[in-house]
Protein backbone atom coordinates (compact mmCIF):
# COMPACT_ATOMS: atom_id res chain seq x y z
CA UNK A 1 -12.27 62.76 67.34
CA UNK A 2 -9.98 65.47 69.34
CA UNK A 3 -8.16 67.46 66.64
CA UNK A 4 -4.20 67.58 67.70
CA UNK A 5 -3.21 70.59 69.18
CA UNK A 6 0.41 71.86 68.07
CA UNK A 7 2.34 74.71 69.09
CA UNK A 8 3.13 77.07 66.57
CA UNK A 9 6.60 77.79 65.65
CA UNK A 10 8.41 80.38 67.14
CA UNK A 11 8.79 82.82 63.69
CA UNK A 12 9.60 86.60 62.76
CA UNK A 13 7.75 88.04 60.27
CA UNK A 14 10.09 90.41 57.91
CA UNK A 15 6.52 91.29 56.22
CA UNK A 16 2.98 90.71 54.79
CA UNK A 17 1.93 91.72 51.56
CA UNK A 18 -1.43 91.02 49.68
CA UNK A 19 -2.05 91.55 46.25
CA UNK A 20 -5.58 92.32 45.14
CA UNK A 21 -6.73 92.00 48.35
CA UNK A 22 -11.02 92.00 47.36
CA UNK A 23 -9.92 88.98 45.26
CA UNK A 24 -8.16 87.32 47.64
CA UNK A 25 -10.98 87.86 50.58
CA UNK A 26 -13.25 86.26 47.84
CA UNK A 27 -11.50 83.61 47.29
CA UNK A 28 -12.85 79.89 47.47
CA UNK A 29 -10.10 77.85 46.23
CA UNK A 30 -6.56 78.67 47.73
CA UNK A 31 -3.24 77.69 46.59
CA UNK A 32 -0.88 77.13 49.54
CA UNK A 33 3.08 76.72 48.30
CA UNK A 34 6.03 77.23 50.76
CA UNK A 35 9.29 78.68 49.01
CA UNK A 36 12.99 78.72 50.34
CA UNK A 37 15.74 79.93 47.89
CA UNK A 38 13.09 79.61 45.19
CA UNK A 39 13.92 82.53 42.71
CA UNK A 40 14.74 80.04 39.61
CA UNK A 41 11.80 77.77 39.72
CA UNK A 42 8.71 79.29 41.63
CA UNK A 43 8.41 81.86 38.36
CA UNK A 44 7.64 78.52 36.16
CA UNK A 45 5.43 77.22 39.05
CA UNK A 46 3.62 80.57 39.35
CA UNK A 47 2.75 80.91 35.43
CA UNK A 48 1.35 77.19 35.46
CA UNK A 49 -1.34 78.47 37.97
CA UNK A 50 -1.81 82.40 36.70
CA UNK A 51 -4.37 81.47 34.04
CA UNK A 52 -6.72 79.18 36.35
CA UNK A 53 -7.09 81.42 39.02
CA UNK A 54 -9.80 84.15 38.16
CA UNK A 55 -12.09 81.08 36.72
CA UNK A 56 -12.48 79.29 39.92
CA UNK A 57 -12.02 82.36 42.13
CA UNK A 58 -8.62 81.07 43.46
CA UNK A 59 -5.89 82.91 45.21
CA UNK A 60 -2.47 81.78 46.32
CA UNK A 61 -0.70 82.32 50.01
CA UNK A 62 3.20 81.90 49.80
CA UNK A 63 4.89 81.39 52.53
CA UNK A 64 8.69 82.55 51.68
CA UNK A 65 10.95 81.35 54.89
CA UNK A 66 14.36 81.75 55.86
CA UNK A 67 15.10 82.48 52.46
CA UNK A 68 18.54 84.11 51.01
CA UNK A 69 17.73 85.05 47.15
CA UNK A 70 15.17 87.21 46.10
CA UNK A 71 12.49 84.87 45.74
CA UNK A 72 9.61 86.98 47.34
CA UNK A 73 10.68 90.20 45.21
CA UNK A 74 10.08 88.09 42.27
CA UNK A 75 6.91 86.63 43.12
CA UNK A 76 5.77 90.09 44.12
CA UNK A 77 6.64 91.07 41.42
CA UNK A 78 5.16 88.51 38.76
CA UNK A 79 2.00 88.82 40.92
CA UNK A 80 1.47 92.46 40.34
CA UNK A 81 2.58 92.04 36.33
CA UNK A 82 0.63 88.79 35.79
CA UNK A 83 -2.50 90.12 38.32
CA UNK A 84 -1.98 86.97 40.76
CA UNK A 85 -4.72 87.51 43.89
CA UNK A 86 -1.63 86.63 46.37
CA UNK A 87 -1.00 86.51 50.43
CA UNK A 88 2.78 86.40 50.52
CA UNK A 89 4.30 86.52 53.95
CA UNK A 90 8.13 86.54 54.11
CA UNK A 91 10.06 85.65 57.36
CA UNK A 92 11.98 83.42 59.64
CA UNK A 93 10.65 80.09 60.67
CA UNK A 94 12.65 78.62 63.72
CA UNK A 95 11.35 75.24 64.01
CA UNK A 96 8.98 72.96 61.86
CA UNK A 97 10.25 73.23 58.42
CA UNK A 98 7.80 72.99 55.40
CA UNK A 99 5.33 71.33 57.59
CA UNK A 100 5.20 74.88 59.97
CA UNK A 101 4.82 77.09 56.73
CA UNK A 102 2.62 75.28 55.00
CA UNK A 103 0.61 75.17 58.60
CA UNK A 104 1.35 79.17 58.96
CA UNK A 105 -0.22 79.25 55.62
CA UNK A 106 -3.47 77.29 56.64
CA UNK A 107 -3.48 80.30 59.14
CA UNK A 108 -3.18 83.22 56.91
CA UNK A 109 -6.13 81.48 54.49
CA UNK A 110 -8.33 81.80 57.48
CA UNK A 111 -7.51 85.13 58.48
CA UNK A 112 -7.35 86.67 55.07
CA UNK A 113 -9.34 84.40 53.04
CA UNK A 114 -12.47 84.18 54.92
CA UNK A 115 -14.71 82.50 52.37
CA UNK A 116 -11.91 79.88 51.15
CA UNK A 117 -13.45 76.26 50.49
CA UNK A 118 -10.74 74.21 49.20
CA UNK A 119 -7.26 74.54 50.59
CA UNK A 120 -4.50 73.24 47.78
CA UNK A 121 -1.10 72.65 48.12
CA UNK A 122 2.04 72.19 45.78
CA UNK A 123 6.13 72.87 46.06
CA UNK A 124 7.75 75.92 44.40
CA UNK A 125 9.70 73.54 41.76
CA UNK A 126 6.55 72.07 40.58
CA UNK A 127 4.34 72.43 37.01
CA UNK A 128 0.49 71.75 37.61
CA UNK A 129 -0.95 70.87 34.66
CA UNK A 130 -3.87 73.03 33.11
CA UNK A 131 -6.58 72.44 34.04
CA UNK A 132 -5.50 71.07 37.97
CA UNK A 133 -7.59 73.56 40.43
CA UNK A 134 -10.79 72.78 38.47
CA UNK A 135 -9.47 69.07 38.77
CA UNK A 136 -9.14 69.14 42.57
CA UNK A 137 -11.59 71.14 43.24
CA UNK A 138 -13.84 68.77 41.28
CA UNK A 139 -12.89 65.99 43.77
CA UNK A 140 -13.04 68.05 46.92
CA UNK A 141 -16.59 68.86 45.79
CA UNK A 142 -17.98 65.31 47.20
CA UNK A 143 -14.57 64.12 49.37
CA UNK A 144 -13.15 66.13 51.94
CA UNK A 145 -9.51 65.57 50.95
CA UNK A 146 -7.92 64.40 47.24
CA UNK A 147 -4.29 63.63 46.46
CA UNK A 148 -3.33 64.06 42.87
CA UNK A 149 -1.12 62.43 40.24
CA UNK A 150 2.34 63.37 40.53
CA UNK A 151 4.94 62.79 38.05
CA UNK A 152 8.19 63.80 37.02
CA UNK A 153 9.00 66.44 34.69
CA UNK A 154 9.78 64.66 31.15
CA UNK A 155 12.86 66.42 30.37
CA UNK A 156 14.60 66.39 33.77
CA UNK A 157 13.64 62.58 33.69
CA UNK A 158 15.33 61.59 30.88
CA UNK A 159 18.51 63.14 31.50
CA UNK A 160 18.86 60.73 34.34
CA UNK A 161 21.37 58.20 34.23
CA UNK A 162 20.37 54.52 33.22
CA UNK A 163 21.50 53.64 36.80
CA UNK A 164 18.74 55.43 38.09
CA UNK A 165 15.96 54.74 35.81
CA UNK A 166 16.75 50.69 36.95
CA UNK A 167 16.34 51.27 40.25
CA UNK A 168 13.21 53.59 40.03
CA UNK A 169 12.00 50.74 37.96
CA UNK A 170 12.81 48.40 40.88
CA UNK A 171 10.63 50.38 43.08
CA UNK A 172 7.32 51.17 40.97
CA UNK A 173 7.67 47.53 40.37
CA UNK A 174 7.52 47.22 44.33
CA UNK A 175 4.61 49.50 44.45
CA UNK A 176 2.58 48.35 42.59
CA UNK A 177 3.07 44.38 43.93
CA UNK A 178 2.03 45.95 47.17
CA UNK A 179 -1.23 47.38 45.72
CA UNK A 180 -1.72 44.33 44.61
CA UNK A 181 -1.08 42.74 47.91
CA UNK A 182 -3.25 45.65 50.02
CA UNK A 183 -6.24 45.14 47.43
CA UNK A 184 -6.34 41.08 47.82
CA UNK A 185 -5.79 41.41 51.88
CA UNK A 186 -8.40 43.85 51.50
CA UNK A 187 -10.96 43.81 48.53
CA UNK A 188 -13.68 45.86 50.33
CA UNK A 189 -12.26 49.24 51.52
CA UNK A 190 -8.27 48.38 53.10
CA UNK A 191 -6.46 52.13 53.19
CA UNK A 192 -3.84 51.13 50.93
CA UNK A 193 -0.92 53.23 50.76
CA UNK A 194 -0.12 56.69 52.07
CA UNK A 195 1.08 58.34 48.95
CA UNK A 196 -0.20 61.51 50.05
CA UNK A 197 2.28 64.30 48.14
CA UNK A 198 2.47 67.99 49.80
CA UNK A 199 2.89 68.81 45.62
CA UNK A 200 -0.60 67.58 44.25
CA UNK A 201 -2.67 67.58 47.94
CA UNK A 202 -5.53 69.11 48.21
CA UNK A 203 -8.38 69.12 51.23
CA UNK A 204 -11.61 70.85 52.39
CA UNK A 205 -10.86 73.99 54.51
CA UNK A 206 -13.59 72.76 57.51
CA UNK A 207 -11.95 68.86 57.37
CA UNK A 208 -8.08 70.79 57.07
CA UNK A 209 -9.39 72.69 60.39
CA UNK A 210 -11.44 69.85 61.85
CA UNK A 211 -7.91 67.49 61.92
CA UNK A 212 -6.02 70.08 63.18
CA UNK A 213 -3.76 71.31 59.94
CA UNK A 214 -0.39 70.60 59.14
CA UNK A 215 1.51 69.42 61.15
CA UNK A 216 4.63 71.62 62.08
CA UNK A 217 7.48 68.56 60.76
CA UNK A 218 10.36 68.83 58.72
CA UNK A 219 9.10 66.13 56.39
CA UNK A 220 6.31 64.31 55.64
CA UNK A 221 3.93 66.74 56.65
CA UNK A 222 1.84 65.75 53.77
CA UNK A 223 1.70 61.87 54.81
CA UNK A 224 1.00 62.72 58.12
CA UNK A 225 -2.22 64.66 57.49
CA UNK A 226 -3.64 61.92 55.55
CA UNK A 227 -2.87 59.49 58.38
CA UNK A 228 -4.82 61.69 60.47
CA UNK A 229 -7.63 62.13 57.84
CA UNK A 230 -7.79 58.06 57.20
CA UNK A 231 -7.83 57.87 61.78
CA UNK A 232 -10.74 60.12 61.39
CA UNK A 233 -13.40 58.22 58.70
CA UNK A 234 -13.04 61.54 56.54
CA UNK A 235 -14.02 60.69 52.62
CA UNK A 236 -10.49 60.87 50.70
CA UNK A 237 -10.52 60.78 47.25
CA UNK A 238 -7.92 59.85 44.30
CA UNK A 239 -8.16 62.80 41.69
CA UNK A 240 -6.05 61.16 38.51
CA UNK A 241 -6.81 63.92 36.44
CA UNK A 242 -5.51 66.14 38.94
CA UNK A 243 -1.64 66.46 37.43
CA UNK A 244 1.09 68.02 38.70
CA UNK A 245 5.01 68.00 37.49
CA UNK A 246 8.01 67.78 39.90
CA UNK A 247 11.67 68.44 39.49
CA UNK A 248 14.01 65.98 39.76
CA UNK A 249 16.74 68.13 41.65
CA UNK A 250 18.85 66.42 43.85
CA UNK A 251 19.08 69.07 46.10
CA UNK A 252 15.92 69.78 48.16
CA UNK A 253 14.47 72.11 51.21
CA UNK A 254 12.65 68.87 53.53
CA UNK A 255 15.22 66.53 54.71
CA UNK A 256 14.08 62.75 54.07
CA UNK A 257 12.11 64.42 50.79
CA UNK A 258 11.77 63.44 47.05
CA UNK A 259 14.93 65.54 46.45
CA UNK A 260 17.08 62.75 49.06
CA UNK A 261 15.70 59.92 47.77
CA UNK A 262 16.75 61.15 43.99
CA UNK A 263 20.09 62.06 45.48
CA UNK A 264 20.58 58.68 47.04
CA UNK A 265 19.81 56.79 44.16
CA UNK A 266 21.93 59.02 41.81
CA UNK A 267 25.01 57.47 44.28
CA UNK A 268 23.88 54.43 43.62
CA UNK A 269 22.42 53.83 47.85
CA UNK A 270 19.55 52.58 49.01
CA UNK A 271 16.76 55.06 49.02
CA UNK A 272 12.57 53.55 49.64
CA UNK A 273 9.62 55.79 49.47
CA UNK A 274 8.19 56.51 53.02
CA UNK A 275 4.95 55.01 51.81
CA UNK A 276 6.28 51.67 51.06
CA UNK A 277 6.70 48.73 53.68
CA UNK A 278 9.02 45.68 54.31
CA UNK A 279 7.05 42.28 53.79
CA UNK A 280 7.34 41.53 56.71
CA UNK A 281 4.94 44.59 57.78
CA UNK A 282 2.47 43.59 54.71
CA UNK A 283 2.09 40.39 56.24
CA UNK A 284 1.08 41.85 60.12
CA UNK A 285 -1.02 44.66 58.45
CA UNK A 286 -4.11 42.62 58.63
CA UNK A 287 -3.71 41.35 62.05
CA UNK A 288 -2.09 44.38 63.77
CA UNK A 289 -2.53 48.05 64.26
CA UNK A 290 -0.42 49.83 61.92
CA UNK A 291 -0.07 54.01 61.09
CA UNK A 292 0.26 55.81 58.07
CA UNK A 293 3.32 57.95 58.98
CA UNK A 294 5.22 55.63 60.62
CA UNK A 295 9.34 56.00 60.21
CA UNK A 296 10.73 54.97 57.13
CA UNK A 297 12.75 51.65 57.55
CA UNK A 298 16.85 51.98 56.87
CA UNK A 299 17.33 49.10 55.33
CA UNK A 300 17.26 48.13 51.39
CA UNK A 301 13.95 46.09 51.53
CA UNK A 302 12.66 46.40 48.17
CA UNK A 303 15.58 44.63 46.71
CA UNK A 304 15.87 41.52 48.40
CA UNK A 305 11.53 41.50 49.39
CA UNK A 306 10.48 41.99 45.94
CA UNK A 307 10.68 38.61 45.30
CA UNK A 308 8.77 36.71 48.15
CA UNK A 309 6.24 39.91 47.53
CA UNK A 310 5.41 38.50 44.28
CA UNK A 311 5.17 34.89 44.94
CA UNK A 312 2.70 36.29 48.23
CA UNK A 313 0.72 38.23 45.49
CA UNK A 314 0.25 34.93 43.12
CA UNK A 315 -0.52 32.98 45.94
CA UNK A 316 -3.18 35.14 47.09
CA UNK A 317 -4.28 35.59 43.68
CA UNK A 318 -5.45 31.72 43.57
CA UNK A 319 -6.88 31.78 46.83
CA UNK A 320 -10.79 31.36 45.77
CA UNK A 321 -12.32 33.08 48.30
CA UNK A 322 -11.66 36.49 51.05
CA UNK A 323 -12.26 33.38 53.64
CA UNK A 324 -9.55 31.66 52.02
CA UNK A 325 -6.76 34.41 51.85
CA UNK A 326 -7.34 35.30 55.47
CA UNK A 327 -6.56 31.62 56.41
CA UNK A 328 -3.38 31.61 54.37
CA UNK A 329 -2.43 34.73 56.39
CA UNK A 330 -3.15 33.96 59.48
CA UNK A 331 -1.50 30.72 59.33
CA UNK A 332 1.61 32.93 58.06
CA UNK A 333 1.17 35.25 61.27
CA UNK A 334 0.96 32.06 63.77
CA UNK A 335 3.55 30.65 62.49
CA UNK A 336 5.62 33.80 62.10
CA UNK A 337 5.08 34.68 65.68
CA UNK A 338 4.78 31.39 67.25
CA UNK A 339 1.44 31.53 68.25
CA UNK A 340 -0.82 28.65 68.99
CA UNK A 341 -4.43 28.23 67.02
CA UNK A 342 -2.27 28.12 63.44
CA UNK A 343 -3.43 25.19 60.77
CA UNK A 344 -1.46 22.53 60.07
């Protein structure tokens, strides 16, 4: 398969630095993290990854854009005090969002990190755990790409109104009936989801190169490279132990991004994860084409499907046989669609 070929941003470059530049030529495991107006949280992001660089040979490229604070002076700064191997480049990015700096930071890797294996990615507000570049890099070992676990960060979680803990409730609830549903449709290798997270994402630099790199999107950057990956038969890989923490701010950098969605359900709207689908969609998914990345419906599904998703996931679940539960679908689909050849 053709990787894509995108056209890079039009950007200005205000400078490149590189701290301990041997360390960051030798390099295998690279940390790539885009910043914008990130001089309160990248510090705590920064000392979550200091101590488990020099183990695994790891550097980090920051890509600080269109920023107005002084978010690359600090990290300059931490990385000299804290010895950080770091590839900061600090400039203007006129079109793409995170999805053209995190793909201007794929770039940099290969021109400054020439021996880099494993290309890892996280947000500026985020806490990996210790231990999560041996974790990931673990995975990418035998895959070619690994999302992580991502979850929220305790404290920031529990300050959250009750309003909003219902509703998230509402949707894991949603999630995980659509597992259920994916894994019964298909027991013996169906893609599942696309919760691919530009936080906790890691992927081999000669698969990250072979696809084509990020994307250059405002959002959902992240979901669209594993689309691409899935497309392409690469070996992805689920690394649990890989953890990483996010903040629950309400005000973001990627429109449509985990910072929205928390903002919409703090005013009490409708807000569905990108990854999740109406049941409607479930019940084509066997019998149609679908992508990874496609467009995130408007409407409040998971409320009034969640429901009729259950009762599909019980009935499935007493179907004795794969035979069987393709039947019950497909009778579904003809009847659904009004085509002849359905059961009676």
């Amino acid at each position: 398969m053709t990787a894509p070929s995108f056209v890079s941003p039009e950007s200005r470059a205000a400078r490149l630095v590189v701290v301990g530049e041997q360390a960051v030529r030798a390099a295998e495991v690279v940390i790539c993290i885009p910043a914008r107006d990130e001089e309160a949280l990248l510090p705590r992001c920064l000392a979550a990854l200091a101590p488990q660089l020099s183990p695994l040979r790891a550097a980090i490229v920051l890509i600080v854009n269109n920023s107005r604070d002084a978010t690359a002076r600090i990290a300059l700064a931490k990385a000299r005090e804290w010895r950080l191997p770091l590839i900061l480049w600090e400039g203007r990015i006129e079109a793409g969002g995170v999805g053209a700096a995190r793909r201007l930071g794929g770039r940099l890797v290969r021109d400054r990190a020439p021996r880099c294996r494993f290309l890892l990615s996280t947000d500026a507000d985020a806490v990996p755990a210790p231990g999560w570049i041996a974790a990931m890099a673990g995975a990418l070992r035998w895959a070619d790409a690994a999302t992580g676990l991502v979850q929220p960060i305790p404290a920031e979680l529990a300050a959250m109104p009750q309003a909003f803990h219902s509703q998230s409730a509402l949707h894991a609830r949603y999630l995980q009936l659509t597992e259920e549903f994916l894994s019964l449709v298909a027991p013996r290798g169906g893609q599942g989801l696309n919760l691919a997270s530009g936080a906790n994402f890691g992927i081999r630099f000669d698969a990250y190169e072979g696809v084509g790199g990020y994307a250059p999107l405002a959002s959902h950057e992240d979901r669209d490279l594993l689309a691409r990956l899935r497309t392409g038969g690469w070996r992805l890989a689920h690394a649990r132990d890989a953890v990483v923490q996010v903040s629950m701010r309400a005000e973001g950098r990627a429109p449509d991004g985990m910072s929205s969605g928390i903002a919409q359900r703090l005013a009490g709207l409708p807000a569905t994860d990108s990854a999740l689908r109406p049941l409607s969609t479930l019940l084509r998914q066997p019998f149609e084409q679908t992508r990874g990345a496609d467009p995130v419906p408007t409407s409040d599904f998971v409320a009034s499907d969640i429901a009729a998703l259950a009762q599909w996931v019980e009935r499935l679940s007493r179907c004795p046989t794969d035979q069987a539960r393709e039947h019950l679908l497909w009778r579904e689909y003809c009847a659904t669609h009004r085509r002849p050849g359905a059961a009676s």
